[in-house]
C-alpha atoms as a PDB file:
ATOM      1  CA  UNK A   1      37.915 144.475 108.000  1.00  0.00           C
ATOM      2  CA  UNK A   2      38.085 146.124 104.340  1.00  0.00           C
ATOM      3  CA  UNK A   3      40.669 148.373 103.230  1.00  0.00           C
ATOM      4  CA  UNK A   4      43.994 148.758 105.425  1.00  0.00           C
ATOM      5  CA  UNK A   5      42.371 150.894 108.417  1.00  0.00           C
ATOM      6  CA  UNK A   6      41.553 149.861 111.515  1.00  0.00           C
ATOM      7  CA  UNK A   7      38.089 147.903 112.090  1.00  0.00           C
ATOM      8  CA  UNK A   8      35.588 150.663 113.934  1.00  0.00           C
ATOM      9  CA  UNK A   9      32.842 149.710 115.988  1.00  0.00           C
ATOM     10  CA  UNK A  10      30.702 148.537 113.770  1.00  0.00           C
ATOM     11  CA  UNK A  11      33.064 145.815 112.188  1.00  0.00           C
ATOM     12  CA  UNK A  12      33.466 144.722 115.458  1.00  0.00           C
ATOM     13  CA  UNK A  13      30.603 141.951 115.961  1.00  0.00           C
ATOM     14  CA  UNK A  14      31.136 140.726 119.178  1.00  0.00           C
ATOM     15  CA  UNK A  15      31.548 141.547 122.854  1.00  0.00           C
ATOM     16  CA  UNK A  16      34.300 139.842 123.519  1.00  0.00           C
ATOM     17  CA  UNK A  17      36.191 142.071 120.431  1.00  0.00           C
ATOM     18  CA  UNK A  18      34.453 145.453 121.526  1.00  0.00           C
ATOM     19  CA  UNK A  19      36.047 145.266 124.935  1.00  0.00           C
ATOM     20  CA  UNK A  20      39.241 143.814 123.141  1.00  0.00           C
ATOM     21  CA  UNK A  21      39.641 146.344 121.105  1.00  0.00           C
ATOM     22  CA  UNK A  22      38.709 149.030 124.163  1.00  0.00           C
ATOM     23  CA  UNK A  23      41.513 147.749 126.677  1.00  0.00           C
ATOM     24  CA  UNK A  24      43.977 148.224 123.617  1.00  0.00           C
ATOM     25  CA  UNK A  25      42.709 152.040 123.046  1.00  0.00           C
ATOM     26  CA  UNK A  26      43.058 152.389 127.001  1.00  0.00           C
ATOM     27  CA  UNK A  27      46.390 150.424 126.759  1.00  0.00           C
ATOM     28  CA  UNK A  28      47.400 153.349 124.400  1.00  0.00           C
ATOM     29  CA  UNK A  29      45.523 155.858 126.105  1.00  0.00           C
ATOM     30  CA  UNK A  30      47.775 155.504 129.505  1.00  0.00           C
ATOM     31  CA  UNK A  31      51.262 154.749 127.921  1.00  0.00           C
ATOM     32  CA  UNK A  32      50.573 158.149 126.055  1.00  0.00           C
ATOM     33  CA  UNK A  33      49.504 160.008 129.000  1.00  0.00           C
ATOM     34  CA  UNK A  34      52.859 158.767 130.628  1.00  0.00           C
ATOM     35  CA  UNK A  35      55.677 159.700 128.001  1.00  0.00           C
ATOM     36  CA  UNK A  36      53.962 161.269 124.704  1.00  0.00           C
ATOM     37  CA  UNK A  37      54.249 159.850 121.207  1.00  0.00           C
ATOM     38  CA  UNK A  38      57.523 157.983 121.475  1.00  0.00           C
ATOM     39  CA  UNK A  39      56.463 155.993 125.203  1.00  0.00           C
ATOM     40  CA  UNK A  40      53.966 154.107 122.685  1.00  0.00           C
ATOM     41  CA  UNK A  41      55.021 151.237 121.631  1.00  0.00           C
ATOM     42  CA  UNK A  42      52.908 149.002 119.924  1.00  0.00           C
ATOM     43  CA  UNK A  43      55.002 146.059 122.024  1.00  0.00           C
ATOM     44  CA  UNK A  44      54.037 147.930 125.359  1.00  0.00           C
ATOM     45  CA  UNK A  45      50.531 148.520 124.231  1.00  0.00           C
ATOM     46  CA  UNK A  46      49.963 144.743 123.643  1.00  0.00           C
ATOM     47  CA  UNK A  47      51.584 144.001 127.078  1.00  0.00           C
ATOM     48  CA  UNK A  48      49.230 146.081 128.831  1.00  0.00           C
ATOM     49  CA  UNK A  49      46.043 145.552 127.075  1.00  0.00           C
ATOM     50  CA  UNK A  50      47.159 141.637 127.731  1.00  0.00           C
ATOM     51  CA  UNK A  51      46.884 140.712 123.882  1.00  0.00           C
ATOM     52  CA  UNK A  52      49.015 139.265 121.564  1.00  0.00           C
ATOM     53  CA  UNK A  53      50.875 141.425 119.245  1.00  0.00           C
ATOM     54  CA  UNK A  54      49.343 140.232 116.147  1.00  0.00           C
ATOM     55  CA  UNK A  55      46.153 140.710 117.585  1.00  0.00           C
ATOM     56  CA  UNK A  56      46.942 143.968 118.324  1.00  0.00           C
ATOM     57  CA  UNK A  57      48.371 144.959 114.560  1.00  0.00           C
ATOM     58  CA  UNK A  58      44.763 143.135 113.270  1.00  0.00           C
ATOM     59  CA  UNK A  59      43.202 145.715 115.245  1.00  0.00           C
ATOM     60  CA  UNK A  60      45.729 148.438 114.422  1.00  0.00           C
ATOM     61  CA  UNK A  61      48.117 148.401 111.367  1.00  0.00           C
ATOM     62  CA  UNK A  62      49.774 150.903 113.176  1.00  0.00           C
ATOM     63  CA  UNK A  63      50.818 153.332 116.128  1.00  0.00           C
ATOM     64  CA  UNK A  64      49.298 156.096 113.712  1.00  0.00           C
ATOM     65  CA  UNK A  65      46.374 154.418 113.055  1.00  0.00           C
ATOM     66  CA  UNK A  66      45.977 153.367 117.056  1.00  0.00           C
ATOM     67  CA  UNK A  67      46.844 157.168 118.199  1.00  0.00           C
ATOM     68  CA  UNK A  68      44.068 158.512 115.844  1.00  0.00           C
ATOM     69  CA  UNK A  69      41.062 156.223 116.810  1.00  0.00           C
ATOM     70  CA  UNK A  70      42.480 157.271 120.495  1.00  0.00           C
ATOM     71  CA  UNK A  71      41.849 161.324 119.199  1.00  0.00           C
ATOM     72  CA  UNK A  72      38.197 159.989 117.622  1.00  0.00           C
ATOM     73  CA  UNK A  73      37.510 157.969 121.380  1.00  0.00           C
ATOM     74  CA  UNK A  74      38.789 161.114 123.343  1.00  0.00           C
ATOM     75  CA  UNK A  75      36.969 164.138 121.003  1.00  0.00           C
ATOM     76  CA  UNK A  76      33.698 161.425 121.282  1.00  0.00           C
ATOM     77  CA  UNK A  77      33.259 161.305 124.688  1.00  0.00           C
ATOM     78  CA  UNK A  78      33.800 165.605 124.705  1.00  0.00           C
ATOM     79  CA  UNK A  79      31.260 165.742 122.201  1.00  0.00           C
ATOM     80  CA  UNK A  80      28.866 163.817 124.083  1.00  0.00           C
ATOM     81  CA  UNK A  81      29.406 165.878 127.199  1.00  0.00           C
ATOM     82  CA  UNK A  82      28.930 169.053 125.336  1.00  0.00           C
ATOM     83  CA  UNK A  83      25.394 167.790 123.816  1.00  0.00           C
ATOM     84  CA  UNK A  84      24.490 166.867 127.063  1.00  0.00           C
ATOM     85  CA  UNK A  85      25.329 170.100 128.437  1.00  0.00           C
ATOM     86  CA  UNK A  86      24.743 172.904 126.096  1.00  0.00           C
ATOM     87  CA  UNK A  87      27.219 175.473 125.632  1.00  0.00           C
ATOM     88  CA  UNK A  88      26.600 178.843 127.044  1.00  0.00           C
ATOM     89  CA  UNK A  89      26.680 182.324 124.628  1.00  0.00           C
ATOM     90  CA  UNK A  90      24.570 184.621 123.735  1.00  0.00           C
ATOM     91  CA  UNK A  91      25.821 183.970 119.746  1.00  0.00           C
ATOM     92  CA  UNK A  92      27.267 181.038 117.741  1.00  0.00           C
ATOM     93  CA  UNK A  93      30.589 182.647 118.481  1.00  0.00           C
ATOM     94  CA  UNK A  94      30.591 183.052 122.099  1.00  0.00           C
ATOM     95  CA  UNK A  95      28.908 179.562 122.334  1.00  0.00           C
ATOM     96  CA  UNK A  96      31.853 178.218 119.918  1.00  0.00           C
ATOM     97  CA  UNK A  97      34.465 179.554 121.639  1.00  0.00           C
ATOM     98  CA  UNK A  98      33.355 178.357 125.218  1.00  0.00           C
ATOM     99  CA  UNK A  99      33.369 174.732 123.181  1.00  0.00           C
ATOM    100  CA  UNK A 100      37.327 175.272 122.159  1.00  0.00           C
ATOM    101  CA  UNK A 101      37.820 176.939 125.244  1.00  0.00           C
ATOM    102  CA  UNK A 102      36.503 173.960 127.241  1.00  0.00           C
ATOM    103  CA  UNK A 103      38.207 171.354 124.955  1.00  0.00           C
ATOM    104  CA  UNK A 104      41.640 173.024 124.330  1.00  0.00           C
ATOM    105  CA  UNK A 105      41.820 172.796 128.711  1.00  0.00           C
ATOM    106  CA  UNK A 106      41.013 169.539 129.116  1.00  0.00           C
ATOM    107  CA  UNK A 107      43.727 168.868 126.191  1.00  0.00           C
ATOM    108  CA  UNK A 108      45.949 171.063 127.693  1.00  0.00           C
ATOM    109  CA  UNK A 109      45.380 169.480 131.774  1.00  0.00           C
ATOM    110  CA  UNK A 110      47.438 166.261 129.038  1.00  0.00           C
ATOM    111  CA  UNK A 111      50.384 167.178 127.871  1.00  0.00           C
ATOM    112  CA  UNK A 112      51.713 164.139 127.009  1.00  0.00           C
ATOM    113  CA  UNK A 113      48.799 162.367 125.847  1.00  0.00           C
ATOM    114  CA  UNK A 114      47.999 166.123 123.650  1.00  0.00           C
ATOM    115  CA  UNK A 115      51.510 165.701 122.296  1.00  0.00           C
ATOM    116  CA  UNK A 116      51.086 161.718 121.054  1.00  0.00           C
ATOM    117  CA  UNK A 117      47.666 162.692 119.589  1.00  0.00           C
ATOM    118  CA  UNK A 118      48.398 165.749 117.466  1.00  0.00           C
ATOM    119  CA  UNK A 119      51.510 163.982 116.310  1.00  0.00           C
ATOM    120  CA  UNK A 120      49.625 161.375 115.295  1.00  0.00           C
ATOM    121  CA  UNK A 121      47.218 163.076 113.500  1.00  0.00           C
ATOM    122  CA  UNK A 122      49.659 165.271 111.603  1.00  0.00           C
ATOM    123  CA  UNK A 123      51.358 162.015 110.148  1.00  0.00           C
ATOM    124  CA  UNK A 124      48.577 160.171 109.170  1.00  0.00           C
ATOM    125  CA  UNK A 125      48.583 159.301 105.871  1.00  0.00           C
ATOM    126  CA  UNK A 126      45.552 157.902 103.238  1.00  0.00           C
ATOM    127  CA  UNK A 127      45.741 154.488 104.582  1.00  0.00           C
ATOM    128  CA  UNK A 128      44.134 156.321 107.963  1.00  0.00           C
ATOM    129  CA  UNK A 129      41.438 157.815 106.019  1.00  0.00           C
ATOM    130  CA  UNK A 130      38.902 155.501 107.796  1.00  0.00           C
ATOM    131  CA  UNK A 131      39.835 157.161 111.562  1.00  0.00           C
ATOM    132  CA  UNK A 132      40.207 160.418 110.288  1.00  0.00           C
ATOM    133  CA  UNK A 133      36.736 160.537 109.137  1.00  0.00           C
ATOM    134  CA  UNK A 134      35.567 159.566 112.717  1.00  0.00           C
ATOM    135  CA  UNK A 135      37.808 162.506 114.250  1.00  0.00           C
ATOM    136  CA  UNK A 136      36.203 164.810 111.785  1.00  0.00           C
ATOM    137  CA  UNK A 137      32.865 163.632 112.841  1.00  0.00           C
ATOM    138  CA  UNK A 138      33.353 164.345 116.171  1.00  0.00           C
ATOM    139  CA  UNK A 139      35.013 167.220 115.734  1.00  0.00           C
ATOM    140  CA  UNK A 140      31.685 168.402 113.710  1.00  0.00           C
ATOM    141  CA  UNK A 141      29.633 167.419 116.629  1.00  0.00           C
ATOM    142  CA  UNK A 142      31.439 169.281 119.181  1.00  0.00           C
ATOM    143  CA  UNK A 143      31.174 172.753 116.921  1.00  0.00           C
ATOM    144  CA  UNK A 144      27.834 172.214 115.946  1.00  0.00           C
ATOM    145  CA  UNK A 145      26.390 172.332 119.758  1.00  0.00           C
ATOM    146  CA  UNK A 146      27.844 176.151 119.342  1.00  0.00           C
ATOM    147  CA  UNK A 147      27.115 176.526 116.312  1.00  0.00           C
ATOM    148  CA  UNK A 148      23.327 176.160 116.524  1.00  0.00           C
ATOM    149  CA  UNK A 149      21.333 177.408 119.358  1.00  0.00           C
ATOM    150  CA  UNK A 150      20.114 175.014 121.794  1.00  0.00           C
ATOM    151  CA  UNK A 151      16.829 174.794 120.755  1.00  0.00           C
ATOM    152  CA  UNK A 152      17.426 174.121 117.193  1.00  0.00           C
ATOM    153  CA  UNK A 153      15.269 171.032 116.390  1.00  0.00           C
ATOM    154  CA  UNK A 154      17.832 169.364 114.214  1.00  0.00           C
ATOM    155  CA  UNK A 155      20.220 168.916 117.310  1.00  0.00           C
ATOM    156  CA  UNK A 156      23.949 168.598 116.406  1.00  0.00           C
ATOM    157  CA  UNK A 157      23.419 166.292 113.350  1.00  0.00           C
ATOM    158  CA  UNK A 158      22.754 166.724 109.026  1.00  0.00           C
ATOM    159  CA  UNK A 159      25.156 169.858 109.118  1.00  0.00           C
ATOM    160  CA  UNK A 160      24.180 172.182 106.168  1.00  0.00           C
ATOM    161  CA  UNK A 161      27.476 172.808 103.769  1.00  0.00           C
ATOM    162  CA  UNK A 162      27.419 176.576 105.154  1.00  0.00           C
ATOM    163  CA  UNK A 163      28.074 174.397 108.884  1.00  0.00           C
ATOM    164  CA  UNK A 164      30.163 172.194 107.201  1.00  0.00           C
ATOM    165  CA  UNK A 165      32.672 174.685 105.707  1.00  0.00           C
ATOM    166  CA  UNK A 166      32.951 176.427 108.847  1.00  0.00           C
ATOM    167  CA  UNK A 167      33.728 173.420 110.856  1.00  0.00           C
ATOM    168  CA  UNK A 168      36.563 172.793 108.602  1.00  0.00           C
ATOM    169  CA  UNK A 169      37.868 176.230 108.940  1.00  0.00           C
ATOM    170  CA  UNK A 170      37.648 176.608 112.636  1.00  0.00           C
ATOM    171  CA  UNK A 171      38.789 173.130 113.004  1.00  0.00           C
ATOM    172  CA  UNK A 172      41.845 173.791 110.687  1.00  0.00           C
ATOM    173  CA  UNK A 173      43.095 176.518 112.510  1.00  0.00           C
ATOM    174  CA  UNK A 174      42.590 175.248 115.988  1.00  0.00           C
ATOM    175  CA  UNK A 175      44.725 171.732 115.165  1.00  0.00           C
ATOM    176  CA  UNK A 176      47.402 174.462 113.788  1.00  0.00           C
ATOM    177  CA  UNK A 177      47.207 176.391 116.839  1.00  0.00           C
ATOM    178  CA  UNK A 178      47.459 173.098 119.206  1.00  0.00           C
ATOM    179  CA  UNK A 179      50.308 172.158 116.719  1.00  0.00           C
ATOM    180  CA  UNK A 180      51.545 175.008 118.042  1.00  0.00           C
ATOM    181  CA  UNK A 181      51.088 174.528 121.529  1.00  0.00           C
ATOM    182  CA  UNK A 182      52.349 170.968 121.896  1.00  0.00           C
ATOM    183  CA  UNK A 183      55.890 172.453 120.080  1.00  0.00           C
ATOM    184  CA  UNK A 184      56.399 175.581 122.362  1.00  0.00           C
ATOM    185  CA  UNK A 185      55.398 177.722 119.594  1.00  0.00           C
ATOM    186  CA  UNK A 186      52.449 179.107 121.402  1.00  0.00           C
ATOM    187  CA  UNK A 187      51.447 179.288 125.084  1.00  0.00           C
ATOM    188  CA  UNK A 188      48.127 177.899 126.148  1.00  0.00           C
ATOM    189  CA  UNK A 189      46.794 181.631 126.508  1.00  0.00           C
ATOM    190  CA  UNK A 190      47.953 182.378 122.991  1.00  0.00           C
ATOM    191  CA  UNK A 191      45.943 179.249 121.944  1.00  0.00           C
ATOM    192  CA  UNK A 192      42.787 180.627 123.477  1.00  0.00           C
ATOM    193  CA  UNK A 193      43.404 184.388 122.465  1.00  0.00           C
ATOM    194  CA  UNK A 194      44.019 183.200 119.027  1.00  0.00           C
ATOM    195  CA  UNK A 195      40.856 180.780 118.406  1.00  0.00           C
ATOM    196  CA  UNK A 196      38.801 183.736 120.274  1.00  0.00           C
ATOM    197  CA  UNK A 197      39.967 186.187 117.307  1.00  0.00           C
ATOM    198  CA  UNK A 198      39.500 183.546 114.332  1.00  0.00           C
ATOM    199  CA  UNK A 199      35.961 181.964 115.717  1.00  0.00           C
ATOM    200  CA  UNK A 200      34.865 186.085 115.970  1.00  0.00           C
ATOM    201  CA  UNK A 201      35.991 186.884 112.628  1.00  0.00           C
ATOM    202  CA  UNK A 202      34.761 183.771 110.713  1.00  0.00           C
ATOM    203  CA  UNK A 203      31.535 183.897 112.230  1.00  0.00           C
ATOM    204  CA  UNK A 204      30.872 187.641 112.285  1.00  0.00           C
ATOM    205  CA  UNK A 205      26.898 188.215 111.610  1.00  0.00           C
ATOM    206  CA  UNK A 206      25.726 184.953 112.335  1.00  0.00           C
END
């Protein structure tokens, strides 16, 4: 493992520390689902994913650290759906906002687990650069299957810096406006009205 992150997949060279490190993200996964932010403990999560807690802090210096590579695992397996299933839309805006649309639900069907993950996210620091980067990537994924039109040949990956300055917009403001959400600011049909009006305006003419 370099640096102070967590080890990602690819550091990983065995089986036997794949699935290790998979029943700790399900570990933290469940105790999230089941109390929010504060209910995980890195204690609890070693408990339940049956490993020792140095093990666990080898895998993940932190709750911060753990909570984010849960957001990069969760965001993954919605961008995977979404390739696999095209969004609908006449335009890259009504095909991007059926992609938030569809994402900020299933988010929303988890509080609790919403709450832990955003928090997360909005604390972590430099030393969680490494996880970050794999939310971000994900992130870009998801946008990018509304983004481009189904038949583009490039797919959802190389994203041109035109793409990539739009995903950070339109990612920007939706974290602010689940921010939002998870602390009462916003209801979940001020979420949706309010991405609706951004993703329109940003991507007006293309």
């Amino acid at each position: 493992m370099s640096g102070t992150g967590s080890p990602v997949d690819d550091d990983l060279g065995t089986v036997a520390q794949r699935e290790r490190r998979q029943r700790i993200l399900d570990a933290a996964t469940s105790l999230a689902s089941e109390g929010g932010f504060e209910r995980v403990q890195m204690r609890a999560v070693a408990v339940r994913a049956q490993v020792a807690l140095g093990t666990l802090y080898r895998y993940f210096p932190s709750k911060i650290h753990l909570l984010v590579s849960v957001l990069g695992e969760q965001f993954a397996h919605a961008a995977d759906a979404l390739v696999r299933t095209r969004p609908p839309g006449r335009t890259a805006a009504d095909r991007v906002v059926h992609v938030l649309a569809r994402t900020t639900g299933s988010l929303q069907r988890e509080p609790h687990l919403t709450e832990a993950l955003t928090r997360a996210y909005v604390f972590a620091d430099a030393s969680v650069a490494r996880e970050i980067e794999v939310v971000t990537a994900q992130v870009t994924r998801m946008l990018l299957t509304g983004l481009r039109s189904p038949d583009d040949p490039r797919g959802v990956g190389d994203p041109d810096e035109h793409e990539v300055a739009m995903v950070k917009v339109i990612g920007d403001v939706w974290l602010a406006s689940l921010v939002q959400w998870v602390t009462g600011r916003l209801s979940a049909a001020d979420v949706e009205s309010s991405m609706d009006v951004a993703v329109r305006l940003l991507l007006r003419g293309d």
